[in-house]
Protein backbone atom coordinates (compact mmCIF):
# COMPACT_ATOMS: atom_id res chain seq x y z
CA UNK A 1 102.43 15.45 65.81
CA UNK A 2 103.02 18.55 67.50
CA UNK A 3 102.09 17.50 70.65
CA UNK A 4 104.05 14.32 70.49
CA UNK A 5 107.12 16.34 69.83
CA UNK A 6 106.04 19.05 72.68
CA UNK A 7 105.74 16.20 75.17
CA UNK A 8 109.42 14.87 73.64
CA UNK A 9 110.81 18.21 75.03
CA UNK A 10 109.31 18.84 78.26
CA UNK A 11 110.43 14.92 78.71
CA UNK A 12 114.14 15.41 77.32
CA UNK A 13 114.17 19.38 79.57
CA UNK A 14 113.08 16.79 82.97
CA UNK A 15 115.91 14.30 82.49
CA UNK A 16 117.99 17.09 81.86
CA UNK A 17 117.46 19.02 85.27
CA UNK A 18 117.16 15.38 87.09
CA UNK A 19 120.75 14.82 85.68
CA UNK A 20 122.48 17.92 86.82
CA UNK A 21 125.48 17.61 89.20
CA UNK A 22 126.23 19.89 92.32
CA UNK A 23 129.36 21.34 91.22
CA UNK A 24 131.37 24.62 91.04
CA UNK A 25 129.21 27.29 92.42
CA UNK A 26 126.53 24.67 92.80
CA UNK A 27 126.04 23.04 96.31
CA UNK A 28 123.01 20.93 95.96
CA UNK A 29 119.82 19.64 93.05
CA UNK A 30 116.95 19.22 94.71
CA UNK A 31 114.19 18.21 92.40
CA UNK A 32 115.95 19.85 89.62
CA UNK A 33 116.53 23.43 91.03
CA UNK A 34 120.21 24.13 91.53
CA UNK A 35 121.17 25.65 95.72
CA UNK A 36 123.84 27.77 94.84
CA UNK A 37 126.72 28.98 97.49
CA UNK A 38 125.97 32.46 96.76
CA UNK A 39 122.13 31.18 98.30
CA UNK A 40 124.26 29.57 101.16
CA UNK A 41 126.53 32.88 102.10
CA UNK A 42 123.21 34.96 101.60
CA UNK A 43 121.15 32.93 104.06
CA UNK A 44 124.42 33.08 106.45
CA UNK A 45 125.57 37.15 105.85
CA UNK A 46 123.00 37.98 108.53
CA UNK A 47 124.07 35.35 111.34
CA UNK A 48 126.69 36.15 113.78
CA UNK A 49 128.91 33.22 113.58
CA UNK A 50 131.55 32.66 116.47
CA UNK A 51 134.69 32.69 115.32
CA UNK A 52 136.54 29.17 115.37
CA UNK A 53 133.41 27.49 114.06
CA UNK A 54 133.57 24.57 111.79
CA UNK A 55 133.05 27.00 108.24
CA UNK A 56 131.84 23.64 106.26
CA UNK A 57 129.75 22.48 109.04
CA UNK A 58 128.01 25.81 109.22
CA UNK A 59 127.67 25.94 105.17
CA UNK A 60 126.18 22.58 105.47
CA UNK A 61 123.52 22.99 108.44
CA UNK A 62 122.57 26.25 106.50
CA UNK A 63 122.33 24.01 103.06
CA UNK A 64 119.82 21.33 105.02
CA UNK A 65 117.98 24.31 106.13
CA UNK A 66 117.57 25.96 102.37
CA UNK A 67 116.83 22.49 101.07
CA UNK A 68 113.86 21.63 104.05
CA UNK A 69 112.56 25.46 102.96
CA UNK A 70 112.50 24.81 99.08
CA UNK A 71 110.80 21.62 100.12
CA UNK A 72 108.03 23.17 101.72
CA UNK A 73 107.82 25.51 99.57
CA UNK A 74 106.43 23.09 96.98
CA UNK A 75 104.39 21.20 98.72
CA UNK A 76 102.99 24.39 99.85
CA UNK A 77 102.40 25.25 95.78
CA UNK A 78 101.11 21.81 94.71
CA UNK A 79 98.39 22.53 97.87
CA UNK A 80 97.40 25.58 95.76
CA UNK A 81 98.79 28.38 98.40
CA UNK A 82 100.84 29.69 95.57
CA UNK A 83 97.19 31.05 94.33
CA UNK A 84 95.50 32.48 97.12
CA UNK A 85 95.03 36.16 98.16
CA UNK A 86 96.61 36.41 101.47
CA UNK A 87 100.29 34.59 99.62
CA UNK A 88 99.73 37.31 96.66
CA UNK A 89 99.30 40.09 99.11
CA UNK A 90 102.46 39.14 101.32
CA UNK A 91 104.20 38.43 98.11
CA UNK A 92 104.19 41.96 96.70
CA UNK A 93 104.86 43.09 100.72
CA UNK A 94 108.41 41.69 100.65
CA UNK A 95 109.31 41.54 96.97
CA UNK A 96 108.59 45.95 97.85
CA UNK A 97 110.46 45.93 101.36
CA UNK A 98 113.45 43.93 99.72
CA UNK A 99 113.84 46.32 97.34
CA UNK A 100 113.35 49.28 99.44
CA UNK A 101 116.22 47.50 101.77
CA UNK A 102 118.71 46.39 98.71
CA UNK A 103 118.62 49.92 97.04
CA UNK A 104 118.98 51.14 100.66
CA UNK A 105 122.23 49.24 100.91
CA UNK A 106 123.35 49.96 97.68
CA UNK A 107 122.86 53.98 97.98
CA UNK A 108 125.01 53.04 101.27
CA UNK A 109 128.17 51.56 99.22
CA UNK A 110 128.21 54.50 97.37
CA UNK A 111 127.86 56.96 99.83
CA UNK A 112 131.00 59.13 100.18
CA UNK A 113 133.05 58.60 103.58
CA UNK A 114 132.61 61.95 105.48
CA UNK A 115 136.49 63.53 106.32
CA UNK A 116 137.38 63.50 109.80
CA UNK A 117 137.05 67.42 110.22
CA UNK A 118 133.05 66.92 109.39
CA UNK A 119 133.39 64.01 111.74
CA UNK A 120 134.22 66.32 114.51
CA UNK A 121 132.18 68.99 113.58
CA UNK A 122 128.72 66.34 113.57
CA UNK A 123 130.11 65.37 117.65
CA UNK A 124 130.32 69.01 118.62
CA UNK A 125 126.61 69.76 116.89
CA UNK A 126 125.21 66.65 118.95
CA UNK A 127 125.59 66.81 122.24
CA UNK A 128 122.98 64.92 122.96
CA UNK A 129 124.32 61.83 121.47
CA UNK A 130 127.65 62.10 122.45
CA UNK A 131 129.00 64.17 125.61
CA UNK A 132 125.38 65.13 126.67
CA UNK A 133 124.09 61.56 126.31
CA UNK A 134 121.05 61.16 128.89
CA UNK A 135 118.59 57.93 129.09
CA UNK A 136 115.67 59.39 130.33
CA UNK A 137 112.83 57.11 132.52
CA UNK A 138 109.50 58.08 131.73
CA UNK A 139 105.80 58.05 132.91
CA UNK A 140 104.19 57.40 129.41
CA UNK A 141 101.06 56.93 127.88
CA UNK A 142 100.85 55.35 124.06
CA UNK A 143 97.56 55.08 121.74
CA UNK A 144 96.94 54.93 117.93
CA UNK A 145 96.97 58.26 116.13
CA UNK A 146 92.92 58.85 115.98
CA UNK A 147 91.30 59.16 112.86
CA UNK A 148 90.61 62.81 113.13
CA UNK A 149 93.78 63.98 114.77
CA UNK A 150 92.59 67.90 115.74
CA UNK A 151 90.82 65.98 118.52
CA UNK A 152 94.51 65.97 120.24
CA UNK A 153 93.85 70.18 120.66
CA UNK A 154 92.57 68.80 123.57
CA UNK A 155 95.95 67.46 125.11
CA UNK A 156 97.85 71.20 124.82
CA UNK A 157 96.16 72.56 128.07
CA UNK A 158 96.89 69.16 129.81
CA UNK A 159 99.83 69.92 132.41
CA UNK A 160 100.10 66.55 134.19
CA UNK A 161 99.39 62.96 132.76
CA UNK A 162 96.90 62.92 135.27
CA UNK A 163 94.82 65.39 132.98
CA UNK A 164 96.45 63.33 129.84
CA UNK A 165 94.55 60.17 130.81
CA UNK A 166 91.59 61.93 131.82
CA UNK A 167 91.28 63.92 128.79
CA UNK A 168 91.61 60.78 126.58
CA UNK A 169 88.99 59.14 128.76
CA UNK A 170 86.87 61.82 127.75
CA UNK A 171 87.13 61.76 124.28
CA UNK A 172 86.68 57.34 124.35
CA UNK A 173 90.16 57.42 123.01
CA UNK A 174 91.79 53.79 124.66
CA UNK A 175 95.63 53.81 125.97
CA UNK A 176 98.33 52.11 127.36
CA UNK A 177 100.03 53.69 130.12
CA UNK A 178 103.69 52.28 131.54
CA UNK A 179 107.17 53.24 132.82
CA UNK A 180 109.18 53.72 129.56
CA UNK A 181 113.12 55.01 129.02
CA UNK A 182 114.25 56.99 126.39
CA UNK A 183 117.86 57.30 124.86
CA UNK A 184 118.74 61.13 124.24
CA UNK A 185 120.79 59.43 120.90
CA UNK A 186 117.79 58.90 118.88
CA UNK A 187 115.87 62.21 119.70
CA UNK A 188 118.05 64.94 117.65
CA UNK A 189 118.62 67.84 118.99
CA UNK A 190 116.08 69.71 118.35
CA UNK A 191 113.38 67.38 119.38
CA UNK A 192 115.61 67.66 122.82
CA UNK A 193 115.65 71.28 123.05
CA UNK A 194 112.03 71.19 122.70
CA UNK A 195 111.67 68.68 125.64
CA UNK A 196 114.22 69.93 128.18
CA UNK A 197 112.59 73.74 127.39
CA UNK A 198 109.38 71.80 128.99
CA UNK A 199 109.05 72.94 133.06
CA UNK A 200 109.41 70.19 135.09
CA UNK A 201 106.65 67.45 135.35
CA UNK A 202 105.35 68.84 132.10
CA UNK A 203 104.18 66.14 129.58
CA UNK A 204 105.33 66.48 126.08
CA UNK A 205 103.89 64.86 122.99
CA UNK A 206 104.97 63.03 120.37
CA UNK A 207 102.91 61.65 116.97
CA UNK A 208 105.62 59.00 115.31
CA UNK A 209 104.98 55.88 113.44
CA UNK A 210 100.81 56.00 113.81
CA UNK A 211 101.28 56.04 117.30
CA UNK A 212 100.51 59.45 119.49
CA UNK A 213 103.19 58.86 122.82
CA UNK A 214 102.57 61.67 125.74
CA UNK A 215 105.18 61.37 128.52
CA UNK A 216 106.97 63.12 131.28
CA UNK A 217 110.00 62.86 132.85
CA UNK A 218 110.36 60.99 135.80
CA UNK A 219 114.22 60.72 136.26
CA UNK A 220 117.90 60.81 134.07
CA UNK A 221 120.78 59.10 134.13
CA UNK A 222 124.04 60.24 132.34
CA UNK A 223 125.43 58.05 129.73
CA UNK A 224 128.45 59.61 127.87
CA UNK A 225 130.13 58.60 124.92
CA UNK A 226 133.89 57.93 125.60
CA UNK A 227 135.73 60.16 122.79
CA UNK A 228 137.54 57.17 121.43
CA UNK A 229 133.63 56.07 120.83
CA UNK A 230 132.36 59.09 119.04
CA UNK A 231 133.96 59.08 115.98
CA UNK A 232 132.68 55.67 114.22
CA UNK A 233 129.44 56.41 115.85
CA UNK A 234 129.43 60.03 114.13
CA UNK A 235 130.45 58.41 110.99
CA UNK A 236 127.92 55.47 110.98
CA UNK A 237 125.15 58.47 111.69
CA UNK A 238 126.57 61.13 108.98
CA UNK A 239 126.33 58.34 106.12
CA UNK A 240 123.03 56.96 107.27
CA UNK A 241 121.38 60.73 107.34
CA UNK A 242 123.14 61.42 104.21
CA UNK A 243 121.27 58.34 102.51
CA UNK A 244 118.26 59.38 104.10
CA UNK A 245 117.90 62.80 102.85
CA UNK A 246 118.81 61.02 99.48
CA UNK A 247 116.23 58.53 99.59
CA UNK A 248 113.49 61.23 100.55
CA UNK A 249 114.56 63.53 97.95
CA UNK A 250 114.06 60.30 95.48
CA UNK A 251 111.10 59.89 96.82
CA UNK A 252 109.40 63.66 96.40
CA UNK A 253 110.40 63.05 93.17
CA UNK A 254 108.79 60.17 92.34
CA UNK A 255 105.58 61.43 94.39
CA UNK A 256 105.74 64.62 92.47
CA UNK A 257 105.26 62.35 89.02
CA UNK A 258 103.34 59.55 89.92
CA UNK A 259 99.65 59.63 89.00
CA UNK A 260 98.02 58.63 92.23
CA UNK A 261 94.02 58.84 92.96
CA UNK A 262 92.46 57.67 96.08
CA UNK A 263 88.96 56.04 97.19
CA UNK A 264 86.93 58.65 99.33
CA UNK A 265 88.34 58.55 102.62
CA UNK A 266 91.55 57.26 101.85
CA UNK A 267 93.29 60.19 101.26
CA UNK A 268 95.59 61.28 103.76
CA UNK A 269 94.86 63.96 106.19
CA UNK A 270 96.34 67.66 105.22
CA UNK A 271 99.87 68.03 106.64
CA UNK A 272 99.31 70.35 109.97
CA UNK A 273 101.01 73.28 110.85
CA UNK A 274 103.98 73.36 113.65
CA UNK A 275 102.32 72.71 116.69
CA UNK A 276 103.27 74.49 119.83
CA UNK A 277 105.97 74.13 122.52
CA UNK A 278 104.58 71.21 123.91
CA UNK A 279 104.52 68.76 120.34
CA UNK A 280 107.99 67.61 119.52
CA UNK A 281 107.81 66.52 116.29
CA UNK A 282 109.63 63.57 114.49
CA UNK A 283 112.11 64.36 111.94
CA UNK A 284 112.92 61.35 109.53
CA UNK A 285 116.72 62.05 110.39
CA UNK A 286 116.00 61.56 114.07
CA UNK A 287 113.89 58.55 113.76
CA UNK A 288 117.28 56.93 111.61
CA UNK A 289 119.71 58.07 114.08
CA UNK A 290 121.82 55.14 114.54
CA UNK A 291 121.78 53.63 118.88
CA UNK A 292 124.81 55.20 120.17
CA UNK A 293 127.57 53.04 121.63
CA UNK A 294 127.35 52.05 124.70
């Protein structure tokens, strides 16, 4: 009996979603699950749409394209894809970096709007994104940081990339080397100073991202930001450091109180001291810095 009337429900709850209408909020039923226009303006918000364009015509083609993805999507599930390791794995990969990105954005909203005095004051203390604005061509040479990373002692006596490459050759460590360019906007200023204190045709090093980068100057070109630029450029740049140094203080915290044990040889290496002259190190501010204007 119990099954009989379990099988009545599931059978009345399937004619139910099989009748539902597209309307209101609702833009389409495909097999049941409602395509709302919030799902339309969300797959749309990060498009740049010319302006003059037919709004319903782009609503629609964006619809077709939600609908052909849901589709998919559950053919993909009946196949058994839904179950497999690789699908978990990349599941938990962006359900983390979209929430990473939303609280991001929503630290951003409430951000406080910087006056136009500390507006000024952030152009003055950054020359090097505004007035002093340099793109900088480079002979550079890029290779994954090594497992044991004292083994780069060996670069700081290097004085040419000529004894770079030769050095990493010696220690089997493989590279890529290429012309490059570098924008003086993203560096920060102190990662400049440290650079333009270099003599010339001295190569500098710099560990970011898992990648080790060693590089010298080969020429500059001035690139300015008019003054009538500066301003929403200092703004967009204030807020975004200001969210940063929020997020990492959130972060320590949560580090600090987290119970966290690692598999031998999984642990990360012991933070190392400030390296000499030659290192410019990589400041989670500078690596945020928004491109400058052009």
């Amino acid at each position: 009996m119990k099954k009989a009337l379990l099988a009545a429900v599931l059978a009345t709850t399937a004619l139910a979603a099989c009748d539902r209408e597209p309307t209101g909020q609702v833009a389409a039923v495909v097999n049941g699950e409602e395509i709302t226009l919030q799902e339309i303006n969300a797959e749309l918000s990060g498009l740049n749409i010319p302006a003059g364009v037919d709004e319903k015509q782009v609503q629609q083609t964006a619809l077709e394209r939600i609908i052909e993805r849901r589709l998919l999507a559950n053919i993909a599930r009946e196949e058994g894809v839904e179950q497999s390791p690789e699908y978990l794995i990349r599941k938990r990969q962006l359900e983390d970096a979209l929430l990473v990105q939303l609280y991001r954005q929503r630290q951003e909203r409430a951000a406080s709007v910087p006056d136009q005095r500390a507006i000024d004051a952030y152009v003055q203390a950054n020359p090097g994104i505004f007035a002093e604005r340099t793109i900088y061509t480079l002979d550079r040479i890029q290779f994954p940081l090594p497992a044991d990373i004292t083994s780069l002692r060996a670069l700081e006596s290097a004085s040419s990339m000529a004894e770079v490459a030769a050095t990493l050759n010696r220690l089997g460590i493989q590279f890529n080397r290429g012309p490059a360019q570098m924008d003086s906007a993203r560096l920060g200023e102190e990662r400049l100073a440290q650079i333009r204190r270099l003599p010339a045709g001295e190569p500098f090093i710099t560990p970011e991202g898992g990648m080790v980068t060693v590089a010298v100057i080969t020429g500059t070109t001035s690139q300015p930001i008019p003054p009538e630029a500066a301003r929403p450029v200092a703004l967009e740049a204030i807020r975004s450091e200001n969210v940063n140094r929020a997020l990492q203080t959130r972060l320590e915290e949560a580090r600090r109180t987290a119970q966290i044990t690692y598999q031998e040889g999984f642990a990360p290496p012991a933070r190392q001291g400030a390296g000499n002259a030659r290192t410019a190190g990589a400041s989670p501010a500078a690596q945020a810095t928004p491109p400058a204007a052009n």
